[in-house]
N, C-alpha and C. Protein backbone atom coordinates (compact mmCIF):
# COMPACT_ATOMS: atom_id res chain seq x y z
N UNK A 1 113.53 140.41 159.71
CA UNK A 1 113.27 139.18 160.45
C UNK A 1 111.77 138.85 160.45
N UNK A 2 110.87 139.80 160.74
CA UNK A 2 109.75 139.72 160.86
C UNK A 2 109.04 139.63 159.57
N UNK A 3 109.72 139.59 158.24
CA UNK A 3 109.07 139.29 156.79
C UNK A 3 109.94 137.88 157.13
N UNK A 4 110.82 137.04 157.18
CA UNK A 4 111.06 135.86 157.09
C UNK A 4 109.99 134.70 157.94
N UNK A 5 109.82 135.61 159.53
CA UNK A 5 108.97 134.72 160.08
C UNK A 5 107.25 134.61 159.22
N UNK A 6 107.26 135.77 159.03
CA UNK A 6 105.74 135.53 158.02
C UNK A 6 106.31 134.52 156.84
N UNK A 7 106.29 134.92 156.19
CA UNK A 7 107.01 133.96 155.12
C UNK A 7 107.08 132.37 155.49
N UNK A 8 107.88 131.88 156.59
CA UNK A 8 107.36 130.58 156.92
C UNK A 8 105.91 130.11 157.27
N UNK A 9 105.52 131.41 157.79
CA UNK A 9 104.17 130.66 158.78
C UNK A 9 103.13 130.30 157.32
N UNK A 10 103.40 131.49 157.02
CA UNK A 10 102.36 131.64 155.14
C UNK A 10 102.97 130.06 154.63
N UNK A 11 103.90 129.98 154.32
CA UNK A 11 104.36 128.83 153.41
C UNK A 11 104.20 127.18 154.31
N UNK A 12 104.07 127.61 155.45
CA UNK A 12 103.22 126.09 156.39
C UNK A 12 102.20 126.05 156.36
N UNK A 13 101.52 127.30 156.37
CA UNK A 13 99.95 127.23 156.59
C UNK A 13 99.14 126.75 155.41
N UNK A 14 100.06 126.78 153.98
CA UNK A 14 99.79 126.35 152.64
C UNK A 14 100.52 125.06 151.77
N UNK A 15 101.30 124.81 153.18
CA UNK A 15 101.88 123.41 152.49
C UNK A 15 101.25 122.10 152.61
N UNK A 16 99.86 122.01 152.74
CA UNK A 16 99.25 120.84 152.33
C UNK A 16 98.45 121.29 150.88
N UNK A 17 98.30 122.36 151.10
CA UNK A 17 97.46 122.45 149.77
C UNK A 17 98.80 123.00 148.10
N UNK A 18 97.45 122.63 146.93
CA UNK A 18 98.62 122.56 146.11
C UNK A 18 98.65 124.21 145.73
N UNK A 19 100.16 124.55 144.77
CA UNK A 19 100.28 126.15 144.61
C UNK A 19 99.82 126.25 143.35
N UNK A 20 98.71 127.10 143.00
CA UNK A 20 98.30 127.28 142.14
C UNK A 20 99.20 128.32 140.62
N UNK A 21 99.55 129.22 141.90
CA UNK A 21 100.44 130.69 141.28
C UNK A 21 101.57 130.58 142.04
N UNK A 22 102.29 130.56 141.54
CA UNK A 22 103.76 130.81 141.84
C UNK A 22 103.76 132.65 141.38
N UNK A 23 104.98 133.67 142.09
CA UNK A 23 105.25 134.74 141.59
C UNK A 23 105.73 134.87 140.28
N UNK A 24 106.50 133.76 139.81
CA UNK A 24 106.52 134.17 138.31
C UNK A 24 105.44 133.73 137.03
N UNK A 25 104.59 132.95 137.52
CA UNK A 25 102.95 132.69 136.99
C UNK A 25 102.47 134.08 137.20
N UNK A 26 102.27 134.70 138.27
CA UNK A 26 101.47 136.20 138.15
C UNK A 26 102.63 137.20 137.24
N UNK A 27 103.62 137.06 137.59
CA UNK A 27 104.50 137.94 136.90
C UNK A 27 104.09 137.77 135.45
N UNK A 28 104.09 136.72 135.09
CA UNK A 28 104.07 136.21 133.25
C UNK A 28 102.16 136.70 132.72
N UNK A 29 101.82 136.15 133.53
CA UNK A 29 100.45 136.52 133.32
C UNK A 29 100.14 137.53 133.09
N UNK A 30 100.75 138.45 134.00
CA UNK A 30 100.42 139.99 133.74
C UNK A 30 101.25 140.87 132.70
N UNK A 31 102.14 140.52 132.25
CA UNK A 31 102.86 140.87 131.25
C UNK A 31 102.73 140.64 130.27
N UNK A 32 102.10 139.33 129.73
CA UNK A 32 101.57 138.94 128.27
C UNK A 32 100.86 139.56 127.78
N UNK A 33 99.68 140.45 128.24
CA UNK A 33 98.57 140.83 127.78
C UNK A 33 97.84 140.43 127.29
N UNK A 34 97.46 139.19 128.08
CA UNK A 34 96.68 138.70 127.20
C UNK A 34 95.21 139.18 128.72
N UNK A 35 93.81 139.43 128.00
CA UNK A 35 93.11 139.52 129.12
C UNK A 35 92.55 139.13 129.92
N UNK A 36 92.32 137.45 129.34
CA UNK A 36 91.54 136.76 130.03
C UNK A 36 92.33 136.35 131.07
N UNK A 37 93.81 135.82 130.87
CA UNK A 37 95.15 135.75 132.00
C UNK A 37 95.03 136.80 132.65
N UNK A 38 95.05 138.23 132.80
CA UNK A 38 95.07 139.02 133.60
C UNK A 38 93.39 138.89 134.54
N UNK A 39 92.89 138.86 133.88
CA UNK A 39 91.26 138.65 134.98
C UNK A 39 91.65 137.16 135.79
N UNK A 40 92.31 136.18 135.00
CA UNK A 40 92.82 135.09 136.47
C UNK A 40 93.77 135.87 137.63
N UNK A 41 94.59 136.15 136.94
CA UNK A 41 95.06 136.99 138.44
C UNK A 41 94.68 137.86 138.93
N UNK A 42 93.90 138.64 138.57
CA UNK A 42 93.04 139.28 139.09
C UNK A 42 91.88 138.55 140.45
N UNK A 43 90.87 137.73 140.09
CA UNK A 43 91.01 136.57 141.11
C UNK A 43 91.41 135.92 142.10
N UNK A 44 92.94 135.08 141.10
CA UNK A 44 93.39 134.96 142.10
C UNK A 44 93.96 135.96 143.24
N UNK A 45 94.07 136.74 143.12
CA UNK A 45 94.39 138.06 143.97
C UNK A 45 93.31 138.56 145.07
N UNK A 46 92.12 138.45 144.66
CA UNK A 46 90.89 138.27 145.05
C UNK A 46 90.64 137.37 146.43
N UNK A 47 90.99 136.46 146.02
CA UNK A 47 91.09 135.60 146.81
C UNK A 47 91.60 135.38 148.19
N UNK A 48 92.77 135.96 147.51
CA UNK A 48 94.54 135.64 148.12
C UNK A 48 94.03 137.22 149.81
N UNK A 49 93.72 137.73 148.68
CA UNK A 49 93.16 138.79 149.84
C UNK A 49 91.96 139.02 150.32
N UNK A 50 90.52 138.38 150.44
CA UNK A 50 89.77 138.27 151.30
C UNK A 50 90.03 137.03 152.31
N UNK A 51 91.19 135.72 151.75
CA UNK A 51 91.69 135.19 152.54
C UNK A 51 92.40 136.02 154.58
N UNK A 52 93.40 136.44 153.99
CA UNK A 52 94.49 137.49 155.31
C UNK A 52 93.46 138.43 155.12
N UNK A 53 92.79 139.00 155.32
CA UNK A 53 92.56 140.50 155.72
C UNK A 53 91.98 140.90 157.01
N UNK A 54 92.56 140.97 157.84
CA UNK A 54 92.48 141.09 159.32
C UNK A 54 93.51 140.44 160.11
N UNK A 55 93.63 139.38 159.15
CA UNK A 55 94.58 138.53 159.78
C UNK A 55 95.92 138.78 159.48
N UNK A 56 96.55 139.11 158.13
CA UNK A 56 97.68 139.28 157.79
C UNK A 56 97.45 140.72 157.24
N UNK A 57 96.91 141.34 157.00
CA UNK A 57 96.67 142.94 156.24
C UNK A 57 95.66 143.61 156.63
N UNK A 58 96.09 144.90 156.54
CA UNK A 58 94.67 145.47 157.04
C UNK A 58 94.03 146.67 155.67
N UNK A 59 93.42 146.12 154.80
CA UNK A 59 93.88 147.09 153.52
C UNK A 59 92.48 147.69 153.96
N UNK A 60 92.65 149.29 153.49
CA UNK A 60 91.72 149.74 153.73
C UNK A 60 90.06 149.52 152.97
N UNK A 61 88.87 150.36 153.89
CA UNK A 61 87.73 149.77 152.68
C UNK A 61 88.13 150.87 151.60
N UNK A 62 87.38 150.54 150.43
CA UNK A 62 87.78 151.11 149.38
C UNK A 62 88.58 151.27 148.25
N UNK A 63 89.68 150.20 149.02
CA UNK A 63 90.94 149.98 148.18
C UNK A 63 89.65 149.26 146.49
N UNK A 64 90.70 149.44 145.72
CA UNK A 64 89.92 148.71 144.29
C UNK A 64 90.94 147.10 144.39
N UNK A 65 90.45 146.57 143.68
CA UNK A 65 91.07 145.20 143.15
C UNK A 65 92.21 145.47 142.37
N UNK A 66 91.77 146.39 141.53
CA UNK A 66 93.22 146.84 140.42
C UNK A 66 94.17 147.51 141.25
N UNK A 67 93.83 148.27 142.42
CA UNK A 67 95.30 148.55 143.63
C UNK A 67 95.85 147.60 144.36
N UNK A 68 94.86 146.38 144.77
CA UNK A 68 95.62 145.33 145.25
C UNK A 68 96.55 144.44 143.97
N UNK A 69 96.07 144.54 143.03
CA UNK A 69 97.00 143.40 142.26
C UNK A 69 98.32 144.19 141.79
N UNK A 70 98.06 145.79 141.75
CA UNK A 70 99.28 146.46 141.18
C UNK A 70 100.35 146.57 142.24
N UNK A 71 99.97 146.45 143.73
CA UNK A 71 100.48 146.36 144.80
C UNK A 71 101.39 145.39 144.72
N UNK A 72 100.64 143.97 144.55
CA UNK A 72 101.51 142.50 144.88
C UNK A 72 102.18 142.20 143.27
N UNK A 73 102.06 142.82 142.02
CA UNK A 73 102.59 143.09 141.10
C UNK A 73 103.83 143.78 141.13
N UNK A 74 104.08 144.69 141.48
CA UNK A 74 104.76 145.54 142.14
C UNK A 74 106.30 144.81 143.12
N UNK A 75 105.42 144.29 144.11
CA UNK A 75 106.12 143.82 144.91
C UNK A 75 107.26 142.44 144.27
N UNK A 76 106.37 141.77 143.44
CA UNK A 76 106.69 140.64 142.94
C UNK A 76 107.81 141.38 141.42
N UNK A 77 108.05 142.56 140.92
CA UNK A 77 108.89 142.71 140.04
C UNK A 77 109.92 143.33 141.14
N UNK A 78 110.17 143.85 142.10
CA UNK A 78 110.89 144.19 142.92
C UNK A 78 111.97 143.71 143.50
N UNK A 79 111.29 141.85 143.75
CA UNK A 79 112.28 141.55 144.18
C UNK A 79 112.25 139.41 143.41
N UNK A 80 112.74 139.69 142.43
CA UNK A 80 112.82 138.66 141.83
C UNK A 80 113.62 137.59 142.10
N UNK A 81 114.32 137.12 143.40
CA UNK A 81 114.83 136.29 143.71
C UNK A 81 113.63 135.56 144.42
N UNK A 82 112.67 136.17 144.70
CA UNK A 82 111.59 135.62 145.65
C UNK A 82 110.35 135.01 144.54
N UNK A 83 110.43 135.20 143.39
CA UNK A 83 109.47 135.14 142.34
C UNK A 83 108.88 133.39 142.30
N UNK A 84 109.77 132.51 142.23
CA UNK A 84 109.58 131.06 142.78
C UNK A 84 108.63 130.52 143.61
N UNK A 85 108.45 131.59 145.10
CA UNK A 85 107.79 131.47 145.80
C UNK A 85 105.90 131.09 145.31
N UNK A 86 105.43 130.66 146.53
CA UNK A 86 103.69 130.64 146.48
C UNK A 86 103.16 132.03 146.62
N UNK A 87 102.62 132.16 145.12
CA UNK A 87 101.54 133.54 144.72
C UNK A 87 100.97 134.00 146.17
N UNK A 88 100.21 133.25 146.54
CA UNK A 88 99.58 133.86 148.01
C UNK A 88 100.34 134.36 148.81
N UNK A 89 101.82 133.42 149.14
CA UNK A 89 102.56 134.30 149.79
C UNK A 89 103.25 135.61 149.70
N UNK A 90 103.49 135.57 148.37
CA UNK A 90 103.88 136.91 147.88
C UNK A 90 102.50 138.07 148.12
N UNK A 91 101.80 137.55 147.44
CA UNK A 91 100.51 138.24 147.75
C UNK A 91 100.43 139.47 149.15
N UNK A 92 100.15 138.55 149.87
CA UNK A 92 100.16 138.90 151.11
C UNK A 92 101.05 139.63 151.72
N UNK A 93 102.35 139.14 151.40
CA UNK A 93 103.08 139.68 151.94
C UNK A 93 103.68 141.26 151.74
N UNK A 94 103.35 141.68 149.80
CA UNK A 94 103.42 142.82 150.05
C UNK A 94 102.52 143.72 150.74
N UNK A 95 101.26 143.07 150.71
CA UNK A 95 100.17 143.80 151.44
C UNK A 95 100.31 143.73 152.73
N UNK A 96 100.83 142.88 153.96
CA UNK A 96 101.23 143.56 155.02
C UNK A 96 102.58 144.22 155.19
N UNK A 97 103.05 144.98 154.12
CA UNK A 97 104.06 145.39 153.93
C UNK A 97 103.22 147.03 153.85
N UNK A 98 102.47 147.27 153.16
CA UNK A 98 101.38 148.23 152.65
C UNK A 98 100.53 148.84 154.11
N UNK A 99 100.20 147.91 154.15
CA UNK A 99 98.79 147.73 155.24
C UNK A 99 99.31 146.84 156.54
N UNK A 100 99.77 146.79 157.04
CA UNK A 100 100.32 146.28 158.58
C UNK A 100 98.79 145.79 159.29
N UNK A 101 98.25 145.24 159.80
CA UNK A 101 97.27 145.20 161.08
C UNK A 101 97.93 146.05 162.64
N UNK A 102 97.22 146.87 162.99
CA UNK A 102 97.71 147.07 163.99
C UNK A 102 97.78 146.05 165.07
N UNK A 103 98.74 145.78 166.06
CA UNK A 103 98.66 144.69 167.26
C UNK A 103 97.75 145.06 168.28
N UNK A 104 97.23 143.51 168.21
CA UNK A 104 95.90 143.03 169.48
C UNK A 104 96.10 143.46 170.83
N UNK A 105 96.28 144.10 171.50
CA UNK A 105 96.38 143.90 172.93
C UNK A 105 96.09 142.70 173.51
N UNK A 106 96.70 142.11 174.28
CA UNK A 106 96.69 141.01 174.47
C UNK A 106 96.32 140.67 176.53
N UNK A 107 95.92 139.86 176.44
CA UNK A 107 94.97 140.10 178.19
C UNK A 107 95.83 139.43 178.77
C-alpha cells in the first residue's frame, strides 16, 4: 500500500513537468551498450537522486553512482509491468525500497 501511495504522490508531483525517461528508456539504454547512452542514464540517475534524498531515500554517504543506477536497474528488470512508468519514479522508488528515511517525529 505504502509503494502505491508513493507512486501517486511521485507521479503528481511530476505531472506538470515533461518525462524524460520512462523505465523502459533506462532499461533499453542500459542494455544496448552503447556508452555514451549509458553515461545519460547515468545522469539521469544523478539527478533523479540528489533530487529525493532525504526526502524520499536515505542512501548512504558513500554509496557510488554505479550502485545507485544498478539499484534502480535492477529494480526496473524486476518488475516489468511497471517499466511504462516515469524513470524518476521508478528511480526512487527502488531506492526507498533500499534506503527507507527513517520517520520524523512529529510535535
Amino acid at each position: 500500500m505504502k509503494k502505491l501511495i508513493a507512486i501517486a504522490l511521485l507521479t503528481l508531483s511530476t505531472a506538470a513537468s515533461a518525462t524524460f525517461y520512462t523505465g523502459n528508456d533506462i532499461k533499453s539504454r542500459l542494455d544496448g551498450g552503447d556508452t555514451h547512452q549509458g553515461m545519460l542514464v547515468l545522469g539521469y540517475v544523478a539527478g533523479v537522486v540528489d533530487l529525493g534524498r532525504g526526502d524520499y531515500h536515505c542512501a548512504p554517504e558513500g554509496v557510488t553512482l554505479g550502485q545507485l543506477r544498478d539499484i534502480a536497474y535492477a529494480a526496473i528488470n524486476r518488475d516489468p509491468s511497471s517499466r511504462h512508468l516515469n524513470g524518476s519514479v521508478l528511480v526512487t522508488l527502488s531506492l526507498m525500497e533500499v534506503w527507507p528515511c527513517k520517520k520524523k517525529d512529529s510535535l
